[in-house]
Each structure stands twice: as C-alpha cells, then as structure tokens.
N, C-alpha and C. Protein backbone atom coordinates (compact mmCIF):
# COMPACT_ATOMS: atom_id res chain seq x y z
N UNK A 1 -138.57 -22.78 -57.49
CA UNK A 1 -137.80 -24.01 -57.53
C UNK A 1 -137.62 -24.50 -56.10
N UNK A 2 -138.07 -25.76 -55.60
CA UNK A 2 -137.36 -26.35 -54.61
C UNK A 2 -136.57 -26.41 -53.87
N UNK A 3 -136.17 -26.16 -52.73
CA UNK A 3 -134.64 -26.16 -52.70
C UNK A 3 -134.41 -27.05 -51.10
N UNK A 4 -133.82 -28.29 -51.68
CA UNK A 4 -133.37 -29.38 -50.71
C UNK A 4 -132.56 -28.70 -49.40
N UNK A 5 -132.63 -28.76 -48.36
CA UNK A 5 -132.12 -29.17 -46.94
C UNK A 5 -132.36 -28.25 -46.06
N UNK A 6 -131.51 -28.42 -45.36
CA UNK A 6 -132.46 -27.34 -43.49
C UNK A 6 -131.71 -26.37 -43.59
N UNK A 7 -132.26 -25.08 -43.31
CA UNK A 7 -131.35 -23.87 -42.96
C UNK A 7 -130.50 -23.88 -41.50
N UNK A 8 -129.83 -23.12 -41.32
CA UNK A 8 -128.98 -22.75 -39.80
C UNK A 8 -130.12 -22.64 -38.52
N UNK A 9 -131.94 -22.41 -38.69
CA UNK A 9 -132.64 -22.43 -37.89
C UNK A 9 -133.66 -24.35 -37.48
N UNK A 10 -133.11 -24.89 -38.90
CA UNK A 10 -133.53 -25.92 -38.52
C UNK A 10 -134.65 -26.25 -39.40
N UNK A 11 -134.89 -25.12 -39.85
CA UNK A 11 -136.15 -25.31 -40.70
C UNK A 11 -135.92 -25.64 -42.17
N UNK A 12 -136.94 -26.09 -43.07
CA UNK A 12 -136.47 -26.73 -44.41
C UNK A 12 -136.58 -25.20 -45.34
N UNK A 13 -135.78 -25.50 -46.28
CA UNK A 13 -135.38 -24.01 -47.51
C UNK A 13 -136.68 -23.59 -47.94
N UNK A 14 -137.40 -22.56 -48.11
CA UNK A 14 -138.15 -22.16 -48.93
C UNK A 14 -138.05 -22.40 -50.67
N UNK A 15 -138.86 -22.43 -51.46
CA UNK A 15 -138.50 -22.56 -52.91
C UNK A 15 -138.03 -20.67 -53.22
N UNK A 16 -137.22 -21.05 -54.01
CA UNK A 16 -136.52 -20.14 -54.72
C UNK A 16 -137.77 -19.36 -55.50
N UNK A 17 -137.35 -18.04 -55.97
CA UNK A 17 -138.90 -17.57 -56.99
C UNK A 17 -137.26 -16.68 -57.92
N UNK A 18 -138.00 -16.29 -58.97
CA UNK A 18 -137.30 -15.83 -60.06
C UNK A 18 -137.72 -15.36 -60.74
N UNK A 19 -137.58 -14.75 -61.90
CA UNK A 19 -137.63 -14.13 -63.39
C UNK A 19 -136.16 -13.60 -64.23
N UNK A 20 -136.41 -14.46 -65.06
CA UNK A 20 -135.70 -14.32 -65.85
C UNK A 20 -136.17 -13.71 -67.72
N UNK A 21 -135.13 -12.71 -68.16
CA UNK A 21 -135.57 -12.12 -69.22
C UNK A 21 -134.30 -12.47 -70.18
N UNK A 22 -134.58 -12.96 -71.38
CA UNK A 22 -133.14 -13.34 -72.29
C UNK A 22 -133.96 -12.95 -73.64
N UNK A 23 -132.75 -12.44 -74.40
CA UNK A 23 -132.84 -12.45 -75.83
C UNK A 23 -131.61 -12.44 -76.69
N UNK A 24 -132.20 -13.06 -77.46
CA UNK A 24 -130.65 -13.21 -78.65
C UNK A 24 -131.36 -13.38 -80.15
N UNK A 25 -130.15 -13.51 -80.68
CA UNK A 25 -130.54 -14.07 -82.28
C UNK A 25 -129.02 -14.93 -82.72
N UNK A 26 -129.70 -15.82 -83.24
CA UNK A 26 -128.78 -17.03 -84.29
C UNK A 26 -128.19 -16.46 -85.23
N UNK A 27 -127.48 -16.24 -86.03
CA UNK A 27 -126.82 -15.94 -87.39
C UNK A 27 -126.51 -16.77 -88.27
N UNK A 28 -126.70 -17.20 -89.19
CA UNK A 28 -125.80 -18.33 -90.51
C UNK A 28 -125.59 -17.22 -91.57
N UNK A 29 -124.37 -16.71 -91.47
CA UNK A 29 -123.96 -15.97 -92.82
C UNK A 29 -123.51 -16.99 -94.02
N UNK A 30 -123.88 -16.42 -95.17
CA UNK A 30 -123.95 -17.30 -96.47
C UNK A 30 -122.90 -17.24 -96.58
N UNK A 31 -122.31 -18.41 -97.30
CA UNK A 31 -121.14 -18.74 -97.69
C UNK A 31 -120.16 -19.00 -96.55
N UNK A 32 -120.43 -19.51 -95.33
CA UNK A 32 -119.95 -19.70 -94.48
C UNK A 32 -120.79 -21.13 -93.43
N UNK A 33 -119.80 -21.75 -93.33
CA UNK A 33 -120.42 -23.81 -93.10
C UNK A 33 -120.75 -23.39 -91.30
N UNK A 34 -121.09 -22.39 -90.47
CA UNK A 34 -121.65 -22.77 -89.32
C UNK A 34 -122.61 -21.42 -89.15
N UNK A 35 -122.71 -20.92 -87.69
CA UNK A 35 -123.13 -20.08 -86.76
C UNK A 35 -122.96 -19.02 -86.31
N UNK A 36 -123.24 -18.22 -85.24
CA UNK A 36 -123.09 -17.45 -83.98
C UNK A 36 -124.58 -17.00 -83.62
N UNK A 37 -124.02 -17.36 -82.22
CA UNK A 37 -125.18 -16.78 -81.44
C UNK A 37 -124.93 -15.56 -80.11
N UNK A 38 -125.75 -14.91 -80.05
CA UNK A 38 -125.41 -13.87 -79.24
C UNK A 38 -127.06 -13.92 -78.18
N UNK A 39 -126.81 -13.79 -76.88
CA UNK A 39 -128.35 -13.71 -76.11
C UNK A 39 -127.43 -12.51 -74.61
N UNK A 40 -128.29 -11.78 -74.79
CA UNK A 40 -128.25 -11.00 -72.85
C UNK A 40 -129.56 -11.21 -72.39
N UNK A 41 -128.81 -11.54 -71.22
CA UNK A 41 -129.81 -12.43 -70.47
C UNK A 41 -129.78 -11.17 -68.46
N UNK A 42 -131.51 -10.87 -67.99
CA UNK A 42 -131.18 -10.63 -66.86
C UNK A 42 -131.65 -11.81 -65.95
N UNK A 43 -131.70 -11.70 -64.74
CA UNK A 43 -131.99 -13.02 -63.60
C UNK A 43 -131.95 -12.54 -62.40
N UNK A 44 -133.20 -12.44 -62.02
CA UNK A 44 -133.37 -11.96 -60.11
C UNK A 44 -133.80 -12.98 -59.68
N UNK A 45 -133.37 -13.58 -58.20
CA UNK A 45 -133.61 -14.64 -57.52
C UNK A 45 -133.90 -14.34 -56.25
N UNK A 46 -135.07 -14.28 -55.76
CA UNK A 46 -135.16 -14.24 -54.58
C UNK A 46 -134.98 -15.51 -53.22
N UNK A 47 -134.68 -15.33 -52.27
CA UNK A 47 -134.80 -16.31 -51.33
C UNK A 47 -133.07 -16.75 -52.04
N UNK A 48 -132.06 -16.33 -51.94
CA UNK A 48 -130.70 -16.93 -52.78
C UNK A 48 -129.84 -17.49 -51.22
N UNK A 49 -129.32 -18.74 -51.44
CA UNK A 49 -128.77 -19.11 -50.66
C UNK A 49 -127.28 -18.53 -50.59
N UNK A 50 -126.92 -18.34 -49.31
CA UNK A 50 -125.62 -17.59 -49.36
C UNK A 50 -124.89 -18.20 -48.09
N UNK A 51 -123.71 -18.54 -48.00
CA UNK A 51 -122.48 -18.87 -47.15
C UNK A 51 -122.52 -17.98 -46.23
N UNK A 52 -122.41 -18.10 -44.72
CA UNK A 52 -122.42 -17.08 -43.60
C UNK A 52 -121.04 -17.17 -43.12
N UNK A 53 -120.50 -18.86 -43.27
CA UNK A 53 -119.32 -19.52 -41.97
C UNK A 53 -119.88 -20.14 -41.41
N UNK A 54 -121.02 -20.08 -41.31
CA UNK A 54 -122.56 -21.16 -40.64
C UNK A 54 -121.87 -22.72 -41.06
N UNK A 55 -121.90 -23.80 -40.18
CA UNK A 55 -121.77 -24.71 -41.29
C UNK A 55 -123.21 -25.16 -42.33
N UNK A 56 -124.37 -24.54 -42.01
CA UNK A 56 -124.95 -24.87 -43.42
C UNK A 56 -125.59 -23.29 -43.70
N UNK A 57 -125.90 -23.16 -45.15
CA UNK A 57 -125.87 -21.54 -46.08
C UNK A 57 -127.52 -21.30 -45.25
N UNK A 58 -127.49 -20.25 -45.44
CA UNK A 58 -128.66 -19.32 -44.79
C UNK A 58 -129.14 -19.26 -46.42
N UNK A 59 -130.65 -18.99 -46.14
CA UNK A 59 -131.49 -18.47 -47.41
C UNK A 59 -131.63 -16.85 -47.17
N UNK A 60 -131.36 -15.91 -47.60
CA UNK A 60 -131.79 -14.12 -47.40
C UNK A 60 -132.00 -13.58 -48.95
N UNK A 61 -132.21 -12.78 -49.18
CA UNK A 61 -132.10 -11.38 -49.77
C UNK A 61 -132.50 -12.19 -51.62
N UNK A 62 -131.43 -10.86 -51.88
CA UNK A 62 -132.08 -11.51 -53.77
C UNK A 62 -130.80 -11.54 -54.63
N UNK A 63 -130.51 -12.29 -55.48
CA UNK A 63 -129.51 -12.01 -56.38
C UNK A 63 -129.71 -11.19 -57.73
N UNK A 64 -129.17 -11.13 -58.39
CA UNK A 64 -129.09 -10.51 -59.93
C UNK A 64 -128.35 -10.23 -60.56
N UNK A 65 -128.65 -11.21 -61.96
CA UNK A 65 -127.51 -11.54 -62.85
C UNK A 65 -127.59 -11.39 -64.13
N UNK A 66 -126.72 -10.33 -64.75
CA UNK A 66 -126.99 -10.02 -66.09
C UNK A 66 -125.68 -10.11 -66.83
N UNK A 67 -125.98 -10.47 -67.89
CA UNK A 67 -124.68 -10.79 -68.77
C UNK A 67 -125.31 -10.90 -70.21
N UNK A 68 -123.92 -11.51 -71.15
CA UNK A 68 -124.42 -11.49 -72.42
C UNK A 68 -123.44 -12.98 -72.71
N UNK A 69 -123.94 -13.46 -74.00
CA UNK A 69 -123.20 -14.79 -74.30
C UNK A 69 -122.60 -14.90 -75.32
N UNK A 70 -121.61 -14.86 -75.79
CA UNK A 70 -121.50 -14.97 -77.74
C UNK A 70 -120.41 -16.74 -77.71
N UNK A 71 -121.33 -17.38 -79.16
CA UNK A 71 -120.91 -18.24 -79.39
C UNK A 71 -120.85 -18.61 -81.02
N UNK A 72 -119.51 -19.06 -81.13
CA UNK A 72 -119.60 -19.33 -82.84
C UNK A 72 -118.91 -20.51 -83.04
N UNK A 73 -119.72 -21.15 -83.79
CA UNK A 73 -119.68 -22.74 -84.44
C UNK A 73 -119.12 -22.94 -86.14
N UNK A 74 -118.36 -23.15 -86.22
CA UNK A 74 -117.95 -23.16 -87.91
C UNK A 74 -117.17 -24.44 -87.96
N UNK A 75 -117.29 -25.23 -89.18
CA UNK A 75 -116.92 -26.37 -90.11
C UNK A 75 -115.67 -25.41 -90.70
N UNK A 76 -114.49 -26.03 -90.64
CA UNK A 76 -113.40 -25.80 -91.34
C UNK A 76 -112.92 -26.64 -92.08
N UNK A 77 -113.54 -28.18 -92.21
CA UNK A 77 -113.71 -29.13 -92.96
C UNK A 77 -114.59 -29.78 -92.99
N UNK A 78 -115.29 -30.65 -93.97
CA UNK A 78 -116.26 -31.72 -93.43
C UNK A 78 -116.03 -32.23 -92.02
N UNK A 79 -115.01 -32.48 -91.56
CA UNK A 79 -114.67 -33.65 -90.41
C UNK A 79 -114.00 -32.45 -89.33
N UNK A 80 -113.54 -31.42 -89.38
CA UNK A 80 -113.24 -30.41 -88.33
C UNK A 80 -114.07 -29.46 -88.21
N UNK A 81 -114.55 -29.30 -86.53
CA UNK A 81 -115.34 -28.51 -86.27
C UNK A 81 -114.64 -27.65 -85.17
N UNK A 82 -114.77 -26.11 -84.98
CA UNK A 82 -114.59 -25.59 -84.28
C UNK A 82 -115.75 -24.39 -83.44
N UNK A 83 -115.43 -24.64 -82.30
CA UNK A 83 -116.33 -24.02 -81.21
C UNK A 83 -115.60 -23.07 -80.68
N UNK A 84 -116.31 -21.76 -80.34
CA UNK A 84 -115.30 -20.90 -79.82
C UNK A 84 -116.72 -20.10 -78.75
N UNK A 85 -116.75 -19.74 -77.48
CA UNK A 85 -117.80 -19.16 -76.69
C UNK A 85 -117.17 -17.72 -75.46
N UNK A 86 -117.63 -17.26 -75.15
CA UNK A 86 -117.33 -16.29 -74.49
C UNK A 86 -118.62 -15.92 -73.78
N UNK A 87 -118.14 -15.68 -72.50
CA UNK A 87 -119.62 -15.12 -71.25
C UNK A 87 -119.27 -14.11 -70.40
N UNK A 88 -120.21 -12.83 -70.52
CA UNK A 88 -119.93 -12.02 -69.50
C UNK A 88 -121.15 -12.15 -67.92
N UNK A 89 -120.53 -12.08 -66.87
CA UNK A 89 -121.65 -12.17 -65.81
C UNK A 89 -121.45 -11.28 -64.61
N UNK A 90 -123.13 -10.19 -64.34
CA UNK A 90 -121.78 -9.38 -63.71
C UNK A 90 -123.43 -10.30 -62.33
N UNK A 91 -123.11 -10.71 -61.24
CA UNK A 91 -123.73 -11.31 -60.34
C UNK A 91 -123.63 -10.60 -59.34
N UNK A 92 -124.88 -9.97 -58.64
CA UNK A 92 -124.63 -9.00 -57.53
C UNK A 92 -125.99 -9.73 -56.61
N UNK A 93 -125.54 -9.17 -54.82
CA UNK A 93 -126.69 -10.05 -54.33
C UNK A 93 -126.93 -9.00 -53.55
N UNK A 94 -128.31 -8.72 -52.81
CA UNK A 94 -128.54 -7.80 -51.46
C UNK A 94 -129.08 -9.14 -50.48
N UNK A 95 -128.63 -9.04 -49.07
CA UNK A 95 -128.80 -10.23 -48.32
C UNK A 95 -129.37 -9.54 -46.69
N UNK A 96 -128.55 -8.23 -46.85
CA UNK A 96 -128.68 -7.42 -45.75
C UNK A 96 -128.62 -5.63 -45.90
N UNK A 97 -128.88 -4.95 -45.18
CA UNK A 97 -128.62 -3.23 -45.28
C UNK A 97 -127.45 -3.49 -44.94
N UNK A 98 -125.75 -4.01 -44.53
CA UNK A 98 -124.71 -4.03 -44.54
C UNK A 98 -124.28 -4.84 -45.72
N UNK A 99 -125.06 -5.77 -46.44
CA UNK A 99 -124.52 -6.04 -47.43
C UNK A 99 -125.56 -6.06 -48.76
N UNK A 100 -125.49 -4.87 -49.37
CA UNK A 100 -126.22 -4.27 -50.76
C UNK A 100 -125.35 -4.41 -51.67
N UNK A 101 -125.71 -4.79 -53.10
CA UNK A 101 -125.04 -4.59 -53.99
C UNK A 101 -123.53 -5.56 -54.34
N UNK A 102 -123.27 -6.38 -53.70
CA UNK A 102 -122.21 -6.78 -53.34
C UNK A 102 -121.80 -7.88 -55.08
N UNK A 103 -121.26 -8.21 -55.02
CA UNK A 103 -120.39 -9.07 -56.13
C UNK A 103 -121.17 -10.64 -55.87
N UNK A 104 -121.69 -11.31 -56.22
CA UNK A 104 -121.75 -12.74 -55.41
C UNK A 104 -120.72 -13.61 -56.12
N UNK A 105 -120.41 -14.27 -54.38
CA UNK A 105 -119.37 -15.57 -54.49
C UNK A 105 -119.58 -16.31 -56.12
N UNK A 106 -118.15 -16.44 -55.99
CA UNK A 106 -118.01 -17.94 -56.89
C UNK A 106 -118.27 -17.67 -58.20
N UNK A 107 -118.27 -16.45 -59.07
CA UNK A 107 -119.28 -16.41 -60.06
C UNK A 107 -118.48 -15.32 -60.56
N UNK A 108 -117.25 -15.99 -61.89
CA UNK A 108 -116.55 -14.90 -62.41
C UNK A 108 -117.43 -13.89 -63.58
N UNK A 109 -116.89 -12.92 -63.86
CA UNK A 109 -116.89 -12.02 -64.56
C UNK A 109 -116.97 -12.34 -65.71
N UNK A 110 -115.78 -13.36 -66.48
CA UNK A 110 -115.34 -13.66 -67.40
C UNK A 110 -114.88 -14.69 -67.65
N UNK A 111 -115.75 -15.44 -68.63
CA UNK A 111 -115.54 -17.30 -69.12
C UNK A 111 -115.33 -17.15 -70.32
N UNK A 112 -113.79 -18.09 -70.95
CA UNK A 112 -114.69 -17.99 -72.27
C UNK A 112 -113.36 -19.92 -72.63
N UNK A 113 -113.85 -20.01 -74.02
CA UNK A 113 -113.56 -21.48 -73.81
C UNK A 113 -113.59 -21.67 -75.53
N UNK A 114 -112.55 -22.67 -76.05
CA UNK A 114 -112.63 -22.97 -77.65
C UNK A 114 -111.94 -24.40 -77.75
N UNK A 115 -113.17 -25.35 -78.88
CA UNK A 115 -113.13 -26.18 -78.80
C UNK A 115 -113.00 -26.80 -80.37
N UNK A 116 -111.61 -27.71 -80.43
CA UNK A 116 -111.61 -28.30 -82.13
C UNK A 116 -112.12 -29.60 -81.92
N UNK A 117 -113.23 -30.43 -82.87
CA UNK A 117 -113.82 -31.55 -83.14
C UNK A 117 -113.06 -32.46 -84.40
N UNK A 118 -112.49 -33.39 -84.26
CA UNK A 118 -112.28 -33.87 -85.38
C UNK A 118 -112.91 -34.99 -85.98
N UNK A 119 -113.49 -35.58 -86.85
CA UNK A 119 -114.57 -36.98 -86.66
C UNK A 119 -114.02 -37.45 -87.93
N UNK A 120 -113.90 -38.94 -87.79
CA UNK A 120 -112.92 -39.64 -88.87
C UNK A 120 -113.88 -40.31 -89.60
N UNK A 121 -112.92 -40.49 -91.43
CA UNK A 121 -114.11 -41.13 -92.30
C UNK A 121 -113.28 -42.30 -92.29
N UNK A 122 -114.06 -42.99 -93.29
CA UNK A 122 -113.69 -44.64 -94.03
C UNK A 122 -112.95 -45.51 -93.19
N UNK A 123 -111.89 -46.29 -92.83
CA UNK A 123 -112.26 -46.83 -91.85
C UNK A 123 -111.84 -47.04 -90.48
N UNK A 124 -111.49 -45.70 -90.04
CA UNK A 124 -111.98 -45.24 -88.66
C UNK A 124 -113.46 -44.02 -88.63
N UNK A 125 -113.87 -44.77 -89.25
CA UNK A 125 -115.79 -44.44 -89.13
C UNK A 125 -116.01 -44.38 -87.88
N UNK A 126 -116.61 -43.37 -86.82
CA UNK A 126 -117.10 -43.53 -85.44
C UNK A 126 -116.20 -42.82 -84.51
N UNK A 127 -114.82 -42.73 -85.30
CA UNK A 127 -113.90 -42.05 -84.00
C UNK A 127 -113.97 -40.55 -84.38
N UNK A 128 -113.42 -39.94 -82.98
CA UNK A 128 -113.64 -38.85 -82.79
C UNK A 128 -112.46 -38.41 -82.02
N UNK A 129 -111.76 -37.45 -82.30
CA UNK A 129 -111.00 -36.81 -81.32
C UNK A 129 -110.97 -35.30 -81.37
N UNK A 130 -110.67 -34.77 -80.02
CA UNK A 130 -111.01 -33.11 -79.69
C UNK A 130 -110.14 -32.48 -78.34
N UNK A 131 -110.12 -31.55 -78.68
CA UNK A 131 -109.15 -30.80 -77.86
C UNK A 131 -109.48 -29.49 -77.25
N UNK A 132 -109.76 -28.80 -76.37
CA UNK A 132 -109.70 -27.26 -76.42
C UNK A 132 -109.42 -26.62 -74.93
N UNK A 133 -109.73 -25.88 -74.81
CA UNK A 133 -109.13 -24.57 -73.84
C UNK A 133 -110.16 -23.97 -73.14
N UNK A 134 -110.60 -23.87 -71.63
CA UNK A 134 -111.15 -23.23 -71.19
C UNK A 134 -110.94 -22.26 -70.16
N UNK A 135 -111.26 -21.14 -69.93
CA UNK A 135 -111.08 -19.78 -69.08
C UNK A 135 -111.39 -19.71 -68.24
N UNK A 136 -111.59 -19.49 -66.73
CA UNK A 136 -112.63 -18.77 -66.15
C UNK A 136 -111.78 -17.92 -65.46
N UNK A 137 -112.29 -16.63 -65.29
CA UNK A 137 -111.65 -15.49 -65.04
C UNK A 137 -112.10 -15.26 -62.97
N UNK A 138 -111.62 -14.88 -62.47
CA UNK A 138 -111.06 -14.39 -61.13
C UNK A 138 -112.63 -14.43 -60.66
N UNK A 139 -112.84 -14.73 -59.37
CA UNK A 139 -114.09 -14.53 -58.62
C UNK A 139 -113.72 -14.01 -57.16
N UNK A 140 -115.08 -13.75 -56.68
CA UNK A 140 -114.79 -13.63 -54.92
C UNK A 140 -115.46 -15.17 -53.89
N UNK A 141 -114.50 -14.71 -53.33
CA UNK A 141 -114.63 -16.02 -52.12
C UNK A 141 -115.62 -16.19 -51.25
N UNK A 142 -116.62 -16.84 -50.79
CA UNK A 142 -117.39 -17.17 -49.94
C UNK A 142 -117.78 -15.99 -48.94
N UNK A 143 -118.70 -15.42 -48.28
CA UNK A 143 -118.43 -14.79 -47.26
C UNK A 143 -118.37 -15.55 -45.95
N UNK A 144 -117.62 -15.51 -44.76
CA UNK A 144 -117.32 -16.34 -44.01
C UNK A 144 -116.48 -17.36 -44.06
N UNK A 145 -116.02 -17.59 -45.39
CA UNK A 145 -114.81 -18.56 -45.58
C UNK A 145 -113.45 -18.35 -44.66
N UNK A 146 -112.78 -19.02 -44.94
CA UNK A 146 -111.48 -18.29 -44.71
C UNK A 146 -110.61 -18.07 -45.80
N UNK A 147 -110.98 -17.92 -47.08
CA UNK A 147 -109.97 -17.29 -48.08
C UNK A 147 -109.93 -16.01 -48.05
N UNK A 148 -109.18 -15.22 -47.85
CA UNK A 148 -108.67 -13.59 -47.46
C UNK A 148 -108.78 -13.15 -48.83
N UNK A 149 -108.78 -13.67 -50.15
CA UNK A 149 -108.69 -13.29 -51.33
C UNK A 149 -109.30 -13.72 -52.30
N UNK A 150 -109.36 -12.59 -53.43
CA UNK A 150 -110.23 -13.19 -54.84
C UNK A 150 -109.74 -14.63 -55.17
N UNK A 151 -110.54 -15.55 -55.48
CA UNK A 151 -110.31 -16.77 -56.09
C UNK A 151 -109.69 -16.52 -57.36
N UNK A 152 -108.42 -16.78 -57.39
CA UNK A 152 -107.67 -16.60 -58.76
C UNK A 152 -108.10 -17.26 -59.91
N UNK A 153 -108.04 -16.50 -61.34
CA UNK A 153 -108.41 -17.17 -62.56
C UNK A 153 -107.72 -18.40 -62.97
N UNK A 154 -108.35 -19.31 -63.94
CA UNK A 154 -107.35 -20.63 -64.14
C UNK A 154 -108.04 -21.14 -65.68
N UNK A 155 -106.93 -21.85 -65.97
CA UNK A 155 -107.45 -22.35 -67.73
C UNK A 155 -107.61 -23.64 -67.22
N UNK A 156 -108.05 -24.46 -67.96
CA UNK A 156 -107.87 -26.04 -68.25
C UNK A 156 -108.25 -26.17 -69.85
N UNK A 157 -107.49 -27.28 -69.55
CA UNK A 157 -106.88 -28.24 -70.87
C UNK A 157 -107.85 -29.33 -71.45
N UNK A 158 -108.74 -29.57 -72.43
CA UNK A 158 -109.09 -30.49 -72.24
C UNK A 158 -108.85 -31.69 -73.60
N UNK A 159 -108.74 -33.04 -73.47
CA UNK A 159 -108.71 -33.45 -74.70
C UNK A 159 -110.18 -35.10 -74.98
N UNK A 160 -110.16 -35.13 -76.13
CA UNK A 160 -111.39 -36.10 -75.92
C UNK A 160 -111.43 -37.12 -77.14
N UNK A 161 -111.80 -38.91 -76.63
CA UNK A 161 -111.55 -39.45 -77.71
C UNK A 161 -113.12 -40.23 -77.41
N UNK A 162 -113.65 -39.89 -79.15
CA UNK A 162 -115.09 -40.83 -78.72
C UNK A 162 -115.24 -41.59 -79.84
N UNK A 163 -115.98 -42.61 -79.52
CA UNK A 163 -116.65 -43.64 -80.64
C UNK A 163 -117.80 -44.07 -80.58
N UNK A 164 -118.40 -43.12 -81.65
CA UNK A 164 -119.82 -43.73 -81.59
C UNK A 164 -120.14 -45.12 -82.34
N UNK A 165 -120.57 -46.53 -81.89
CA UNK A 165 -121.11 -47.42 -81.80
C UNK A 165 -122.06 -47.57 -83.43
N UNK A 166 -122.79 -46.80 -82.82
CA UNK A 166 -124.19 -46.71 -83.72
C UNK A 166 -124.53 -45.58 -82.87
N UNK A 167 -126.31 -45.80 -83.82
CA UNK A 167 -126.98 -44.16 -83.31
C UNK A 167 -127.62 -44.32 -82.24
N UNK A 168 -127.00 -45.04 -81.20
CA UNK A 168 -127.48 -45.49 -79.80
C UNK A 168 -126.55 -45.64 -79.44
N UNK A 169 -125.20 -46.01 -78.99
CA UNK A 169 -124.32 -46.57 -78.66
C UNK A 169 -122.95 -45.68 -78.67
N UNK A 170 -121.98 -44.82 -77.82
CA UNK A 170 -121.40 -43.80 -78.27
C UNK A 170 -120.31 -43.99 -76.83
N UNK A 171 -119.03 -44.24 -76.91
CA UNK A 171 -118.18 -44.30 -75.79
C UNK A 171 -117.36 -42.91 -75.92
C-alpha cells in the first residue's frame, strides 16, 4: 500500500507490505429473524509507521495484529432492528532491539458497541430513528508524546434520525 508523505530523513514513505489471514463463519439459526458472525483475523505489517516525538512518524520495524470479531444482527420486530458487536485486538509492534514486542499506540484491546434501528410504516414511510452505545476500552499513548499514561477508556452515545427519499435519495 502507498503511503503518502516524507519521513524525518526527508525522503518519501516506502509502501507498506502485509499479509493478512481471516476466517469466520455467518450463522442464521432457524426460527430466529437475523445473524451472527464470528471471524479471527491475523495481520503483519511491515514498514509500520510509528510516532518518535519527531514532528513527522518514522517508518521501522513490523506490526501484528490478531484478534477475533463477534457480531449479531436480529429483527425484534418488522421495523426494530438490533445490532450488537464486540472486538478483541491484541496489536504488538517490533521497531527496534529496545523496542520488541511492545503493545502498539492507539489501538485498544477491547471495543464493543450496540445499536437499536427503528424504521416507520404508513405514513411516516422513510423515517428512521436509532440509538446506541459504543465502547472502546483503554489504549497506550504515542511513544514520544507527552501523555505519561494509558489513554483512558470512554463510551459514546449515539442517536440517529434518517429519511430515505427514495431508493436514491436518503438524508
């Protein structure tokens, strides 16, 4: 992959190289109106850009990222839908022989997030309203930053009103 702008020597980023390995399977149990999906996924990245304190990131070493995903989708009415997801990621980088194995920045442990859909009939045809909750669990800070500490976990709130138009047209 590409990777836009100049390193700390002046010179432009090398492309990124990778492999990535994922597998999962879908589920629809009978007698039941949705889903779940489950995939673990690994991911080595070489050439990974990383924060020094530099003001711009150095390219070094390799990352690697393995986790698993579970997500389940179910109809609790014609017109209510609920989403519910969860992610584990455990992200480790080698950049240097002083820094092996390490945790990488920015990149919690633990996400997870649930979402209600509501979509209206007869005649509020098109509207939509939704609500839900998302996680992300504690990370580490930059190296070279100046935050002395794990980036604390935080929820958000979210709510949502849509109207689709037609089958082109959707605010």
């Amino acid at each position: 992959t590409p990777v836009a702008g100049i390193g700390p020597d002046g010179d432009s980023y090398q492309p990124k190289e990778g492999r990535q390995v994922e597998t999962g399977f879908k589920y629809t149990p009978s007698g039941f109106d949705g889903y779940m999906t489950l995939a673990v996924f690994d991911v080595k990245e070489d050439k990974t850009l990383i924060s020094t304190g530099a003001p711009v990131q150095e390219q070094a070493g390799e990352r690697h990222s393995q986790g698993v995903e579970v997500e389940g989708v179910g109809y609790l009415t014609d017109n209510l839908k609920l989403t519910a997801s969860y992610t584990y990621t455990d992200a480790r980088y080698d950049v240097s022989d002083d820094q092996k194995d390490e945790r990488a920045p920015l990149i919690p442990y633990h996400m997870a997030s649930t979402w209600l859909d509501y979509s209206f009939d007869g005649a509020l045809s098109g509207l939509a309203l939704g609500g839900g909750v998302r996680y992300v669990g504690e990370s580490k800070p930059s190296p070279g930053s100046t935050i002395e500490r794990d980036v604390p976990s935080y929820t958000l709130y979210d709510v949502m009103v849509r109207y689709d138009f037609d089958k082109h047209w959707t605010a």
